[in-house]
Every structure is written in C-alpha cells, then in structure tokens.
N, C-alpha and C. Protein backbone atom coordinates (compact mmCIF):
# COMPACT_ATOMS: atom_id res chain seq x y z
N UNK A 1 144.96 97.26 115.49
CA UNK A 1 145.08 98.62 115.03
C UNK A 1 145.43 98.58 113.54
N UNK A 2 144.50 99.31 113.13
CA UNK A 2 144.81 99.32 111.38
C UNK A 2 145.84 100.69 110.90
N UNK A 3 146.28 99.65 109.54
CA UNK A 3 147.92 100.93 109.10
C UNK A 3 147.75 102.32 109.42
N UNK A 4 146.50 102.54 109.06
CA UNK A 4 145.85 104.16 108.53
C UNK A 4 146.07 104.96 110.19
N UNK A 5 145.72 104.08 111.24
CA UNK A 5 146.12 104.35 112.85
C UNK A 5 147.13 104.47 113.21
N UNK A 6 148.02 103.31 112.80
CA UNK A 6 149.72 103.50 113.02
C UNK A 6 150.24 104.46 112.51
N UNK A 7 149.73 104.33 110.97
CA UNK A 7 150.81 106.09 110.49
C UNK A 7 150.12 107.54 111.11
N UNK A 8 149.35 107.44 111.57
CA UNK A 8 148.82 109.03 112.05
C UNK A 8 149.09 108.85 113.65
N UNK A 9 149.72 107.50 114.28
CA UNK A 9 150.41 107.86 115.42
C UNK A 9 151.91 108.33 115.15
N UNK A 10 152.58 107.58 114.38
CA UNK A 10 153.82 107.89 114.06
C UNK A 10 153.94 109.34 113.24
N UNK A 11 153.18 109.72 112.78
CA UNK A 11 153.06 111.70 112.34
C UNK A 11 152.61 112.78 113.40
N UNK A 12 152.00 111.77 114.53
CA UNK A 12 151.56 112.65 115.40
C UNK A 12 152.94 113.20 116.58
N UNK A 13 154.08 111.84 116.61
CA UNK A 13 155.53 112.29 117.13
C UNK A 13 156.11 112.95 116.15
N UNK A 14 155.86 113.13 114.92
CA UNK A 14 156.68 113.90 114.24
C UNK A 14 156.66 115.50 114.77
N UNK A 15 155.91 115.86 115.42
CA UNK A 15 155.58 117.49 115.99
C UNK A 15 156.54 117.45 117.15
N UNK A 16 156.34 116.84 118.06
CA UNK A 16 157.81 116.78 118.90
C UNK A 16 159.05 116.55 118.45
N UNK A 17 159.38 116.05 117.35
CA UNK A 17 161.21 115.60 117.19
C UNK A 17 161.06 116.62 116.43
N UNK A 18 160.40 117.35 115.79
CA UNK A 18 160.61 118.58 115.48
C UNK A 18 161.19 120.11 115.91
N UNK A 19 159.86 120.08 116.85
CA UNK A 19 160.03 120.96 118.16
C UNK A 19 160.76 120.88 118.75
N UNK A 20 160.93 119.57 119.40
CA UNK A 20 161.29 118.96 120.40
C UNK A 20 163.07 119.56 120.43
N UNK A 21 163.23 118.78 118.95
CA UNK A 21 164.53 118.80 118.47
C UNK A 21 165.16 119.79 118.73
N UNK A 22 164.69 121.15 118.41
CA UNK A 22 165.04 122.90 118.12
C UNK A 22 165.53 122.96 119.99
N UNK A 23 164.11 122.78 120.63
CA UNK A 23 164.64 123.15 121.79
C UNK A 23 165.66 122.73 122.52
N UNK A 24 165.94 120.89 122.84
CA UNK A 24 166.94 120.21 123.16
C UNK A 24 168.29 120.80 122.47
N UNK A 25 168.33 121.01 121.55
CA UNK A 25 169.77 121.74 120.89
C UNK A 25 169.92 123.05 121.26
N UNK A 26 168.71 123.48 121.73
CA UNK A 26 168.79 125.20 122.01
C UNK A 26 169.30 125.47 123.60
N UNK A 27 168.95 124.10 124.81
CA UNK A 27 169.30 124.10 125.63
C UNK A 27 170.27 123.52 126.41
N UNK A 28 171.31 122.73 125.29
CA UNK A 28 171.92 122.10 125.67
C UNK A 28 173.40 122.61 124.85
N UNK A 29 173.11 123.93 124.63
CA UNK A 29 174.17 124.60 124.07
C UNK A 29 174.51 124.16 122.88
N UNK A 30 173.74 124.27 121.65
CA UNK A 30 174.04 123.37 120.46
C UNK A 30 175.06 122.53 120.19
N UNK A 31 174.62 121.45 121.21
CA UNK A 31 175.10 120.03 120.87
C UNK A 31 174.36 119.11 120.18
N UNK A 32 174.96 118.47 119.38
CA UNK A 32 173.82 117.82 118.34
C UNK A 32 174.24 116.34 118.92
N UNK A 33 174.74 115.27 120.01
CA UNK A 33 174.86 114.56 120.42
C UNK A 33 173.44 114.37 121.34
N UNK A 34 172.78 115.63 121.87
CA UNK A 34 171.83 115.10 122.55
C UNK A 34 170.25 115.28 122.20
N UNK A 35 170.55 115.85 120.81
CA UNK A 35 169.70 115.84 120.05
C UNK A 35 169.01 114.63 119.34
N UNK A 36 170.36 113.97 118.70
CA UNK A 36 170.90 112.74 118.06
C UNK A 36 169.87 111.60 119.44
N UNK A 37 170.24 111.65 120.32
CA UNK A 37 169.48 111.21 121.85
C UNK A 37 168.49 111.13 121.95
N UNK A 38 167.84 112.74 121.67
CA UNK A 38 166.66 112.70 122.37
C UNK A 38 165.61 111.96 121.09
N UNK A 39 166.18 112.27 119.48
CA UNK A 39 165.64 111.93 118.93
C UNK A 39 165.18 109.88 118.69
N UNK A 40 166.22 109.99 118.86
CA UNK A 40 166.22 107.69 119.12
C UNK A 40 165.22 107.74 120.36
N UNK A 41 164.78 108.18 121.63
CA UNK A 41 164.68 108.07 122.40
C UNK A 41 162.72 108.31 121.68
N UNK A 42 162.82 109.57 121.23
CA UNK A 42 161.44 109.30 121.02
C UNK A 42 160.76 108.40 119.91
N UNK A 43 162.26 107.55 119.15
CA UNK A 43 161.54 106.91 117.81
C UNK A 43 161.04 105.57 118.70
N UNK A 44 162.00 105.74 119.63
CA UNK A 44 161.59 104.07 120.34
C UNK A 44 159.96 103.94 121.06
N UNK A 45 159.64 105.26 121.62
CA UNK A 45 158.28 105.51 122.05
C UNK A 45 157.30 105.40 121.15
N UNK A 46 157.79 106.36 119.60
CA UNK A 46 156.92 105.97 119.05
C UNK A 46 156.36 104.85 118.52
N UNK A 47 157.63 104.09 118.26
CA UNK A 47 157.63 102.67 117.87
C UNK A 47 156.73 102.01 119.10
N UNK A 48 156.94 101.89 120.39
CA UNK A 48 155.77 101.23 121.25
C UNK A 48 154.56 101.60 121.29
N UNK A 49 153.97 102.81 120.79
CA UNK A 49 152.81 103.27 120.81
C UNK A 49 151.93 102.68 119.53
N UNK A 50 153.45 102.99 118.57
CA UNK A 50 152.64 102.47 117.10
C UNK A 50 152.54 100.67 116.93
N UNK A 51 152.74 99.65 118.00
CA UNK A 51 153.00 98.73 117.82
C UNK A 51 151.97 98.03 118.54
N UNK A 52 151.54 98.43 119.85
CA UNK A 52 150.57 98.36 120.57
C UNK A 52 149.45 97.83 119.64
C-alpha cells in the first residue's frame, strides 16, 4: 500500500473522532474520560487498517 493510500485511510477516521467524539461526550454526560477512550480506541484501528 502506497503513502498516498495510508494517508487518505487515516483522514478517512478523521470523520468519526470527530463526530464520533461530539456524540460519545454528548452521551455519556460530558465526560471527557470516555471521549479521551473512545478516541485511542479508534487511533489504534486506524493504525491497523493503515498498516495492513
């Protein structure tokens, strides 16, 4: 997989830790601990997708 692939997988999770982010804090009673969470949680995915 060439760079130009890896970085437009790793921008393509950027729309979820975005989103993602707003809502997890919105439903978890603005706690930013599981935000902090959910966000590592998806760098690690992205990291396996982009590594593949």
């Amino acid at each position: 997989m060439n760079i130009s692939r890896r970085l437009g997988t790793l921008v393509v999770f950027g729309v979820p830790a975005i989103i993602g982010g707003g809502i997890v804090y919105a439903l978890t009673g603005q706690n930013y601990v599981s935000v902090f969470a959910y966000e590592i949680l998806l760098i690690f995915v992205a990291i396996g997708f982009a590594g593949k």
